[in-house]
N, C-alpha and C. Protein backbone atom coordinates (compact mmCIF):
# COMPACT_ATOMS: atom_id res chain seq x y z
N UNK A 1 -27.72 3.10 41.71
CA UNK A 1 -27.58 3.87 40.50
C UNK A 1 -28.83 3.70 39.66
N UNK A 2 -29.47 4.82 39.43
CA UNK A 2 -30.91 4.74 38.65
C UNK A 2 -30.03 4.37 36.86
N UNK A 3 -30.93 3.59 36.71
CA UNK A 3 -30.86 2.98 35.39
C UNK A 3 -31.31 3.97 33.84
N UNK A 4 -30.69 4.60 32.92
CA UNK A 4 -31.15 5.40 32.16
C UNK A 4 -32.06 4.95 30.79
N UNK A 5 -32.86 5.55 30.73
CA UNK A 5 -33.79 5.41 29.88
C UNK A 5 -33.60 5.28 28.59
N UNK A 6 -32.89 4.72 27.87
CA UNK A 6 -32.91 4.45 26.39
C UNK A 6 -33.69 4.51 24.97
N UNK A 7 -35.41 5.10 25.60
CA UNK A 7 -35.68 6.18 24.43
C UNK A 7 -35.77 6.88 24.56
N UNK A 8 -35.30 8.23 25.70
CA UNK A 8 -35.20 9.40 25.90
C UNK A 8 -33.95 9.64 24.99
N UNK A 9 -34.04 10.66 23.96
CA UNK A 9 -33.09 11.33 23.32
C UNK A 9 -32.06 12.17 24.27
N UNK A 10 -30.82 12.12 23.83
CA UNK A 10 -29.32 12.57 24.39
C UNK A 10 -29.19 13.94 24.07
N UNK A 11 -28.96 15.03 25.24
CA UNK A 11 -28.59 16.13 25.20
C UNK A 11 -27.52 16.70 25.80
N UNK A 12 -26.66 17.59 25.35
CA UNK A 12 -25.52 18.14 25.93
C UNK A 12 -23.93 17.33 26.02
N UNK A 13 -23.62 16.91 27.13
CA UNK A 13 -22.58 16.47 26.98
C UNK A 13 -22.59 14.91 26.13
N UNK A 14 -23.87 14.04 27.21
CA UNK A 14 -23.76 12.96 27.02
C UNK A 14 -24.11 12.82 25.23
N UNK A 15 -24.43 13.24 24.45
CA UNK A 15 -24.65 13.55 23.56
C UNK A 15 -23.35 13.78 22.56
N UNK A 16 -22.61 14.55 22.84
CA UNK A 16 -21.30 14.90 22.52
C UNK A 16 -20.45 13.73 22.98
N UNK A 17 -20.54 13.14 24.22
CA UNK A 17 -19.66 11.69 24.49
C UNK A 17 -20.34 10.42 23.00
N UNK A 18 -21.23 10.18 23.01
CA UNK A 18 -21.87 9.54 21.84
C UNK A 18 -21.51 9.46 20.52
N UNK A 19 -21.36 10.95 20.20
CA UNK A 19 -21.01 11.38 18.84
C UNK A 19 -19.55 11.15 18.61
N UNK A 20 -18.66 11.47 19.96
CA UNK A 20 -17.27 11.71 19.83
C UNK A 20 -16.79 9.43 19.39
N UNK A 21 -17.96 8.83 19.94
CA UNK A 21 -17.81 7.50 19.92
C UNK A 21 -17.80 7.27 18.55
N UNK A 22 -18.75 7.69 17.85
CA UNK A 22 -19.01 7.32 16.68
C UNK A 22 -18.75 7.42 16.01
N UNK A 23 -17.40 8.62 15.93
CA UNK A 23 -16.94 9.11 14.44
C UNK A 23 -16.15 8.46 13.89
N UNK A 24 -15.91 8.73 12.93
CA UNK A 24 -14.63 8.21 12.31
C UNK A 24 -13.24 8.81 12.46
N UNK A 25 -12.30 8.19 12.53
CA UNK A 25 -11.05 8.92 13.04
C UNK A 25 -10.47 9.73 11.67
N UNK A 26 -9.65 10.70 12.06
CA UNK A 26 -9.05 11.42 10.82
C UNK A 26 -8.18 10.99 10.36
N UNK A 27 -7.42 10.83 9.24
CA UNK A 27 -6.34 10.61 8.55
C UNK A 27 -5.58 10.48 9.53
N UNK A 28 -5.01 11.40 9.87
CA UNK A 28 -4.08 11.72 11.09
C UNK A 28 -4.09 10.89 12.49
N UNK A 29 -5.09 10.84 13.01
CA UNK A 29 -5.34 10.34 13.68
C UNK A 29 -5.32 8.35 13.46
N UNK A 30 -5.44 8.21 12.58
CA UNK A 30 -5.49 7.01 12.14
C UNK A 30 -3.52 6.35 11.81
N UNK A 31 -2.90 7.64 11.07
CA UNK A 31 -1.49 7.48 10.83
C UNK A 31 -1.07 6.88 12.11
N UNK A 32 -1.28 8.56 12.93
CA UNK A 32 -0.76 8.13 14.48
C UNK A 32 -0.71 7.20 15.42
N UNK A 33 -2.07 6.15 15.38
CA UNK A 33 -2.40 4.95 15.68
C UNK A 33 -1.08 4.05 14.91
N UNK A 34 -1.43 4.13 13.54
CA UNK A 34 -0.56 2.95 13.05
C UNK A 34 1.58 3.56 13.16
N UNK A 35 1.46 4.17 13.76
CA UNK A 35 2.65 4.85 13.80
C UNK A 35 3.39 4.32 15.52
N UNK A 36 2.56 4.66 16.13
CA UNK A 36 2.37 3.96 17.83
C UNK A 36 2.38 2.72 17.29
N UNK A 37 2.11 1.58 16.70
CA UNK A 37 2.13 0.03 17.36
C UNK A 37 3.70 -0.43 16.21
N UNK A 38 3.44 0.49 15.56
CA UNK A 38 5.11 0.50 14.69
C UNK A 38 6.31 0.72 15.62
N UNK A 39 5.84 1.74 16.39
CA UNK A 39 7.13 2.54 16.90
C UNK A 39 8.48 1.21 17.14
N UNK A 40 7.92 0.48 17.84
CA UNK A 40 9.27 -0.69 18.41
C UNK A 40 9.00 -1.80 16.90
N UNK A 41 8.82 -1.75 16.08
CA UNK A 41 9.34 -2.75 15.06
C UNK A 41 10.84 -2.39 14.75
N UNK A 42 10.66 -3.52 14.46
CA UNK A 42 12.41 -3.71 13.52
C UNK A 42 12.37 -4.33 11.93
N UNK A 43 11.16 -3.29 11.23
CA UNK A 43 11.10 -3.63 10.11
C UNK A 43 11.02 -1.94 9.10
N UNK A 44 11.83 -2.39 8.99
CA UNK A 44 12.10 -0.61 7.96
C UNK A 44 11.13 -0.40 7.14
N UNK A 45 10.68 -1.44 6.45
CA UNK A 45 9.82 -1.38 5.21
C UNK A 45 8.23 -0.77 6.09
N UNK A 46 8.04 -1.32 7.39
CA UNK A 46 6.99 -0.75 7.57
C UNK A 46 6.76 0.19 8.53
N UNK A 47 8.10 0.91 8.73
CA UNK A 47 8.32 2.34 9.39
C UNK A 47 8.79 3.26 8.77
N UNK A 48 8.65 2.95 7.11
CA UNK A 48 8.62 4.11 5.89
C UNK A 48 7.24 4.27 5.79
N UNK A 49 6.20 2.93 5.41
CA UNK A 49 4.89 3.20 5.53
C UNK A 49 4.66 3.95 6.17
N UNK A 50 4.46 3.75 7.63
CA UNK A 50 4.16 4.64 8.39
C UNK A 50 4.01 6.15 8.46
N UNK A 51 5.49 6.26 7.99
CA UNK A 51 6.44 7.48 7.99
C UNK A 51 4.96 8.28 6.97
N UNK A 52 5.54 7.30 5.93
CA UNK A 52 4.69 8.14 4.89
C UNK A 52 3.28 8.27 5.07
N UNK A 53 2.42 7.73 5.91
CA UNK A 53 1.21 7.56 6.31
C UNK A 53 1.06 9.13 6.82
N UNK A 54 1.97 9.05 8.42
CA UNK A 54 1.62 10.72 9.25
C UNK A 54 1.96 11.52 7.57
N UNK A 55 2.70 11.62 6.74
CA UNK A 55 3.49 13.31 6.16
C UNK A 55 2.13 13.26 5.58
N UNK A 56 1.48 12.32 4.89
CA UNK A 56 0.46 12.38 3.56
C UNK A 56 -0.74 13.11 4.65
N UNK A 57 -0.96 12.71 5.88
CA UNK A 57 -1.91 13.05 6.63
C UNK A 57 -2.01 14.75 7.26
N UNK A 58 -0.78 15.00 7.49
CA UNK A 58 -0.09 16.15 7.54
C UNK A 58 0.13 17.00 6.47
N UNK A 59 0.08 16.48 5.13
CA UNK A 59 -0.26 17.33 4.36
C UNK A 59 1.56 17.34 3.35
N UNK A 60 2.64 16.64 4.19
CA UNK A 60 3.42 17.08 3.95
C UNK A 60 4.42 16.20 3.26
N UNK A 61 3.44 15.40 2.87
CA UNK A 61 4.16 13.97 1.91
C UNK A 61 5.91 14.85 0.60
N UNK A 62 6.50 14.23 0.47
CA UNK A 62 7.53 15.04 -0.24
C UNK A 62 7.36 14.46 -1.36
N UNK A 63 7.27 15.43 -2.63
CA UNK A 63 7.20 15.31 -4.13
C UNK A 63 8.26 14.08 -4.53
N UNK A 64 7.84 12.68 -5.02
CA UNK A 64 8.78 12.14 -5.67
C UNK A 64 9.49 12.74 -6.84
N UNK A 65 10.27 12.61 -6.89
CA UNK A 65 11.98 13.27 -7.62
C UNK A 65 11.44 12.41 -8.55
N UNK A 66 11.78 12.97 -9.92
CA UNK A 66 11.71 12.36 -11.32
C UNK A 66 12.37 13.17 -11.67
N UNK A 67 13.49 12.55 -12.21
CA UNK A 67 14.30 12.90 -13.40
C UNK A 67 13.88 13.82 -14.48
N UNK A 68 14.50 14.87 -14.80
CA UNK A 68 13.88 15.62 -15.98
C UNK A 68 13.61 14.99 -17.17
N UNK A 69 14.13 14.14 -17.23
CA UNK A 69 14.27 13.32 -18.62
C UNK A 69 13.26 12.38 -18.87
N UNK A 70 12.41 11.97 -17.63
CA UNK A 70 11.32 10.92 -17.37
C UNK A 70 9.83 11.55 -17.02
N UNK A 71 9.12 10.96 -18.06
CA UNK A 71 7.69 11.69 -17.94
C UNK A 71 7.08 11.65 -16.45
N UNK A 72 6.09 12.70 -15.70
CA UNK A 72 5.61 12.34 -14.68
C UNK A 72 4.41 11.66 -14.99
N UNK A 73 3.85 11.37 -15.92
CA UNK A 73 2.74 10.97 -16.08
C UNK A 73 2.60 9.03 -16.33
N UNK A 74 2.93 8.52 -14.81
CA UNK A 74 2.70 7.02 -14.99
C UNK A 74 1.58 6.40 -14.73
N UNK A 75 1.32 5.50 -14.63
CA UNK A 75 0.26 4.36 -14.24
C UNK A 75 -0.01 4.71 -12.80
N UNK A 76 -0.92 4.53 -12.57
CA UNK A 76 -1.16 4.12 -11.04
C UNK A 76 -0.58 3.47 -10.36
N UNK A 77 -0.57 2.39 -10.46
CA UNK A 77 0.06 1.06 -9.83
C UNK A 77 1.65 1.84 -9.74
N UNK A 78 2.29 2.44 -9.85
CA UNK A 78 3.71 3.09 -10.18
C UNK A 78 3.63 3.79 -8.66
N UNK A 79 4.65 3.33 -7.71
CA UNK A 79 4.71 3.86 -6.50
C UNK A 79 5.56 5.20 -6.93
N UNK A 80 4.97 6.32 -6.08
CA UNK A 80 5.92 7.20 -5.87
C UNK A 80 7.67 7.29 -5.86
N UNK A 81 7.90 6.61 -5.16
CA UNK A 81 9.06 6.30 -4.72
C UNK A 81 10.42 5.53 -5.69
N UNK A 82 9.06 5.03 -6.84
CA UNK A 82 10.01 4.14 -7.90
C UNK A 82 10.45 4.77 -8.86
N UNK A 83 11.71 4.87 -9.70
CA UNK A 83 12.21 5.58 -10.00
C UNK A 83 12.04 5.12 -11.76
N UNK A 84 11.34 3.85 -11.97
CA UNK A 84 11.64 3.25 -13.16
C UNK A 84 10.06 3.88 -14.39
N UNK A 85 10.29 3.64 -15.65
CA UNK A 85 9.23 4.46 -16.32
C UNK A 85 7.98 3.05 -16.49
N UNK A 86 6.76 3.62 -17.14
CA UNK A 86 6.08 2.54 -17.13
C UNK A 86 6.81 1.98 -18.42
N UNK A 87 6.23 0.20 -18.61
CA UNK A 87 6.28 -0.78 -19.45
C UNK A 87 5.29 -1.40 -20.10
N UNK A 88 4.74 -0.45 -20.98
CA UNK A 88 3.73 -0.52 -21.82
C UNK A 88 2.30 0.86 -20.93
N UNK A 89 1.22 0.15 -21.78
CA UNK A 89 -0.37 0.76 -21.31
C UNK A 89 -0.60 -0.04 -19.92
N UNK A 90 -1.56 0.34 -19.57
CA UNK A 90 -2.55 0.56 -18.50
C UNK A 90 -3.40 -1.26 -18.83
N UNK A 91 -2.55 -2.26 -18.01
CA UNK A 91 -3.76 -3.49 -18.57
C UNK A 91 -3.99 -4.48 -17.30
N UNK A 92 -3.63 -3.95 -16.27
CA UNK A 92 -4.08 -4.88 -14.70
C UNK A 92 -4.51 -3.99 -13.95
N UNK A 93 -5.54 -4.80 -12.79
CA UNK A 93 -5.63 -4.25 -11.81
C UNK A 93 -4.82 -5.20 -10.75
N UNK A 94 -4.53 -4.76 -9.88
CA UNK A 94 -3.78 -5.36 -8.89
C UNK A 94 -4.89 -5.04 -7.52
N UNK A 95 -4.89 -6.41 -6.55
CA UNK A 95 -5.73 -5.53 -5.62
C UNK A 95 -5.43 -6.20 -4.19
N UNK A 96 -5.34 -5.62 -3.31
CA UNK A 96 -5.01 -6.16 -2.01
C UNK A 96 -5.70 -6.70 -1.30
N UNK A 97 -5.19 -7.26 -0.02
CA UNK A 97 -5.96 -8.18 0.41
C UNK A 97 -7.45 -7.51 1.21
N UNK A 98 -7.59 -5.88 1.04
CA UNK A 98 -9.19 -5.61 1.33
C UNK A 98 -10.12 -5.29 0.16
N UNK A 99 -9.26 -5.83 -0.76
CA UNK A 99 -9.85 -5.11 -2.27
C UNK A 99 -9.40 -3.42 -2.61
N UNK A 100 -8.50 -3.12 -2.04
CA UNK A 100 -8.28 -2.16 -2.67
C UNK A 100 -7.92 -2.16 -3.90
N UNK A 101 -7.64 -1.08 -4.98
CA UNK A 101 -6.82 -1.18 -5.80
C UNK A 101 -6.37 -0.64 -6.97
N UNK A 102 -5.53 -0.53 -7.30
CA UNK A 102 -4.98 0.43 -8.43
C UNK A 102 -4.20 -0.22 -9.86
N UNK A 103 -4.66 0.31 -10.86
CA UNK A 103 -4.53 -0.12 -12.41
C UNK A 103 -3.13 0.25 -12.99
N UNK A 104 -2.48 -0.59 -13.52
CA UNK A 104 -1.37 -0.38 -13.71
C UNK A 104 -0.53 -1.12 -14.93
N UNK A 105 0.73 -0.97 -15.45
CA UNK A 105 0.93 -1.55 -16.81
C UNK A 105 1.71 -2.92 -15.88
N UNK A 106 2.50 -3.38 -16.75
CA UNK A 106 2.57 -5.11 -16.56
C UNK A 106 4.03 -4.86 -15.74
N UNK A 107 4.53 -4.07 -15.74
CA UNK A 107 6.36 -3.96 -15.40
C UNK A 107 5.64 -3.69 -13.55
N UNK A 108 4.88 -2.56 -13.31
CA UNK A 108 4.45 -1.51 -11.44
C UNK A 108 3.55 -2.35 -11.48
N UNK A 109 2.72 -3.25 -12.07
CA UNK A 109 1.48 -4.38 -11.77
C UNK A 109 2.43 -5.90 -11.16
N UNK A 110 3.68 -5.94 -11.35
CA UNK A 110 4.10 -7.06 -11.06
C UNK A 110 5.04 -6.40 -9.76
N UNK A 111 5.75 -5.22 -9.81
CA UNK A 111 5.89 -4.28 -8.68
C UNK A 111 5.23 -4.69 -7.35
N UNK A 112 4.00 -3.97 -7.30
CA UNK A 112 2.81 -3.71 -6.79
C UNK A 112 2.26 -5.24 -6.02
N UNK A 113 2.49 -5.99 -7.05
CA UNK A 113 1.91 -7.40 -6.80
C UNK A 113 3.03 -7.96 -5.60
N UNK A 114 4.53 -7.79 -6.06
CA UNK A 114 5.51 -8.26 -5.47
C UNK A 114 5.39 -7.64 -4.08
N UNK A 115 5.21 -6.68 -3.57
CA UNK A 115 5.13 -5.66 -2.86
C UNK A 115 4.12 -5.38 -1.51
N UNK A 116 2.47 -6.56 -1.72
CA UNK A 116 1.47 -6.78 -1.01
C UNK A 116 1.22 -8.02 -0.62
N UNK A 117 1.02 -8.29 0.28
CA UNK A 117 0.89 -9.54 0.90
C UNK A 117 -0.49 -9.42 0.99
N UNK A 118 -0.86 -10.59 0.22
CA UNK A 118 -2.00 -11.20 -0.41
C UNK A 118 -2.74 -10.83 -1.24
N UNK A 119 -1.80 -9.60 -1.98
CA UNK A 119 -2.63 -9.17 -3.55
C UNK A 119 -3.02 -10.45 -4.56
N UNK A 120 -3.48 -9.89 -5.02
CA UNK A 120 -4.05 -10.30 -6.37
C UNK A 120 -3.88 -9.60 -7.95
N UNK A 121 -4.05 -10.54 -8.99
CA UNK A 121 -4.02 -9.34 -10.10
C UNK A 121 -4.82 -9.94 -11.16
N UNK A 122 -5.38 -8.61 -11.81
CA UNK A 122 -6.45 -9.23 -12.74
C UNK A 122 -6.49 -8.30 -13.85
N UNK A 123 -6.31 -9.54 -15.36
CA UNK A 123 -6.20 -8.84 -16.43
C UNK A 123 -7.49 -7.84 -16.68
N UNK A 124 -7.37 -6.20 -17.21
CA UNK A 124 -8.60 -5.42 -18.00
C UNK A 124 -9.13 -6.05 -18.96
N UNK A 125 -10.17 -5.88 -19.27
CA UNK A 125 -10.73 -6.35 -20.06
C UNK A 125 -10.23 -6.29 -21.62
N UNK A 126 -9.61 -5.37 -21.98
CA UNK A 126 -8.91 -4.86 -23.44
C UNK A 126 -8.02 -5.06 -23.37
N UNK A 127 -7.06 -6.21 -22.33
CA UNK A 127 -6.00 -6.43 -22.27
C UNK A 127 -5.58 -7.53 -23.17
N UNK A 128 -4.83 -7.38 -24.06
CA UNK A 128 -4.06 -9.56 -24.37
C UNK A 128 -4.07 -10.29 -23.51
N UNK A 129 -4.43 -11.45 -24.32
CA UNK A 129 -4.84 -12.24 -23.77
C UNK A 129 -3.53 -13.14 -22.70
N UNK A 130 -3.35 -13.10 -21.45
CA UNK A 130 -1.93 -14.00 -20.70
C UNK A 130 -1.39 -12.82 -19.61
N UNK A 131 -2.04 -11.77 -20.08
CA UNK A 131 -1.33 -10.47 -19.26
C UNK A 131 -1.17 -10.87 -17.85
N UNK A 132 -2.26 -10.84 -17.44
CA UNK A 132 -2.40 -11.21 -15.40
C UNK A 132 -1.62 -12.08 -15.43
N UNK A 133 -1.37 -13.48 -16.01
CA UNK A 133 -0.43 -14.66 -15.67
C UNK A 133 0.81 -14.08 -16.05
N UNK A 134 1.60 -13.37 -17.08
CA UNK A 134 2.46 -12.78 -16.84
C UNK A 134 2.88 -11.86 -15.34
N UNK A 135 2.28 -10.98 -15.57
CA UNK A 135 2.52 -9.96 -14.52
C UNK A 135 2.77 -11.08 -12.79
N UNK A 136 1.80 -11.77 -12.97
CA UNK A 136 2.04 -13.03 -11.23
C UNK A 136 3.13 -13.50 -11.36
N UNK A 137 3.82 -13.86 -12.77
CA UNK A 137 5.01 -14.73 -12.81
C UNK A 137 6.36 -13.93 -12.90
N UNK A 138 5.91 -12.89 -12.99
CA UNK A 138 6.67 -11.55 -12.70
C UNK A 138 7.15 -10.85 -11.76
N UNK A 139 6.06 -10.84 -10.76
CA UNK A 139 6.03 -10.67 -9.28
C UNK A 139 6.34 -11.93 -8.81
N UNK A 140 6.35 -12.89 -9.13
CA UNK A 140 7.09 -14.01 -8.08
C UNK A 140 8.72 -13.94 -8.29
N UNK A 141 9.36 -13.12 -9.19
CA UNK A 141 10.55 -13.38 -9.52
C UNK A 141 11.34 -11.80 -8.78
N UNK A 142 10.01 -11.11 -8.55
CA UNK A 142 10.36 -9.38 -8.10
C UNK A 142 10.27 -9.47 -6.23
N UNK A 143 11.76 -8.95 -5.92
CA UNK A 143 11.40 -7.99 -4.49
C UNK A 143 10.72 -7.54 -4.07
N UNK A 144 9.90 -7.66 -3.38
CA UNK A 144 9.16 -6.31 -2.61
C UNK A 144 9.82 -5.17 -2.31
N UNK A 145 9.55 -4.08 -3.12
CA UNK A 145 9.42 -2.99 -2.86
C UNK A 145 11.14 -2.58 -3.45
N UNK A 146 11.22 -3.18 -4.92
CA UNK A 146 12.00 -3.55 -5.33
C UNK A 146 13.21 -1.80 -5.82
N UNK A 147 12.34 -1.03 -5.42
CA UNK A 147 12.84 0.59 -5.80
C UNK A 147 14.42 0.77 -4.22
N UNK A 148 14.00 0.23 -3.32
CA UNK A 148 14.66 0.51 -2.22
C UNK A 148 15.87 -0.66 -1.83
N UNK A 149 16.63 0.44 -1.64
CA UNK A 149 18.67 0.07 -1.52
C UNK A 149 18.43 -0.36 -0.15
N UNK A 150 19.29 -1.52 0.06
CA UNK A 150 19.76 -2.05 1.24
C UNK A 150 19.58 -3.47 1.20
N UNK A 151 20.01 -4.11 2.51
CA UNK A 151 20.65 -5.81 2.44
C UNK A 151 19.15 -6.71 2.17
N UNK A 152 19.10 -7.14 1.84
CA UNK A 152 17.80 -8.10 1.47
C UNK A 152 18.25 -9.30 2.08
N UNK A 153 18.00 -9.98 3.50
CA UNK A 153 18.11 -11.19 4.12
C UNK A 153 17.15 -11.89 4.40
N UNK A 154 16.10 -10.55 5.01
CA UNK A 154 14.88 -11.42 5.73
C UNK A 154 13.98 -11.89 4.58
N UNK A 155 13.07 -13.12 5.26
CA UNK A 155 12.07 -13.62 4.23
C UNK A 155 11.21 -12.22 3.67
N UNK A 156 10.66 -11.45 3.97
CA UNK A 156 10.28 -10.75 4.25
C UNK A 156 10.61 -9.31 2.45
N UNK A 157 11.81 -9.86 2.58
CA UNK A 157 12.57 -8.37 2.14
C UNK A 157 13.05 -9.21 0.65
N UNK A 158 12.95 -10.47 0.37
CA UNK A 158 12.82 -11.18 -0.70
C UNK A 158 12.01 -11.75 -1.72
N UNK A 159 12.12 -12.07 -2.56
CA UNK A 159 10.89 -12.15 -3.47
C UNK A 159 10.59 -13.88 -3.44
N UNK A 160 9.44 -13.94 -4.03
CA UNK A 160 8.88 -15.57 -3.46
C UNK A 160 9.56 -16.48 -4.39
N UNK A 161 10.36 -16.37 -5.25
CA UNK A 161 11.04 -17.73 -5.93
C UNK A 161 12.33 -17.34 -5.04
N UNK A 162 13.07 -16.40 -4.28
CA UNK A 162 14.24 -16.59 -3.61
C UNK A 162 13.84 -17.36 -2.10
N UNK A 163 12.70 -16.69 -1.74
CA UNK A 163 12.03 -17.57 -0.46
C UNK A 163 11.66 -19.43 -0.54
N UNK A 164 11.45 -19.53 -1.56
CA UNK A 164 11.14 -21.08 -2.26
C UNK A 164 12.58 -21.50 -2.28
N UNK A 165 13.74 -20.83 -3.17
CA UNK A 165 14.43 -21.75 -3.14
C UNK A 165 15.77 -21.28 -2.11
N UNK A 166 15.58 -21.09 -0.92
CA UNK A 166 16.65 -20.75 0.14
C UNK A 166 17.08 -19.37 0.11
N UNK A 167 16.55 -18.23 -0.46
CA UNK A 167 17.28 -17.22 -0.30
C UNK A 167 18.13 -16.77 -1.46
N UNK A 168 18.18 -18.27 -2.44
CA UNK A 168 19.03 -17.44 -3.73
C UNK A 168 18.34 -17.91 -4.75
N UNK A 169 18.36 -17.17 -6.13
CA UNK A 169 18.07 -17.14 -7.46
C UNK A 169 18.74 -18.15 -8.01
């Protein structure tokens, strides 16, 4: 097998094999991945992710339901899915364990916090002074993903002062 030349520039297919290497995958394509190594879990919480990963990619995420009576206009940090209003202004960031992250008031910042495994949270700068240590001591007392009905057993599906002290408050 003749050996190929590596500063001769790539034309045609091999060229197109190269490029097809290099790209970045699409939304979709990326859902679908994390949707495949989900498929056989036995964890609900992260085969709603999922779920919601392909619709948003697809275009076809479904409008969270708000009450007529409840402003749509919340915080960031305020999941879709949660049904509760914000609790106060805009005074944390919350951020996950790649640094993502989204700004949020102290009630969906302790949410949010409760909710990510290995977030973080950090008072704004124009915030009072204790905010972030609130909001952590907040989220240690909050569920993950505290908007959603059903049995709360696993470590997993409990919040970290019920995990500390056996499962109960």
């Amino acid at each position: 097998m003749a050996e190929a030349n590596i500063r001769q520039p790539l034309y045609g297919a091999a060229a197109r094999r190269v490029r097809d290497e290099l790209r970045e995958p699409s939304d979709l394509e990326v859902a679908i991945r994390v949707a495949q190594q989900l498929l056989d879990s036995d964890k609900v919480l992260s085969l709603q992710e999922s779920l919601r990963l392909l619709l948003r990619a697809l275009g076809a995420e479904p409008d969270a339901s708000v009450p007529a009576n409840e402003s749509v206009d919340r915080c960031p940090a305020a999941h879709p899915e949660d049904p509760t209003p914000c609790g106060g202004p805009v005074v944390v960031t919350v951020l996950d364990a790649q640094n993502a992250g989204a700004n949020g008031c102290e009630h969906h910042g302790a949410r949010l916090l409760a909710s990510l495994e290995g977030a973080r949270v950090y008072g704004l700068p124009d915030a009072p002074a204790g905010t972030a240590i609130r909001v952590f001591k907040a989220a240690a007392d909050t569920r993950p993903f505290a908007w959603v009905d059903g049995p709360r057993t696993r470590p997993e599906t409990l919040s970290r002062a019920e995990n500390r002290g056996g499962g109960e408050l």
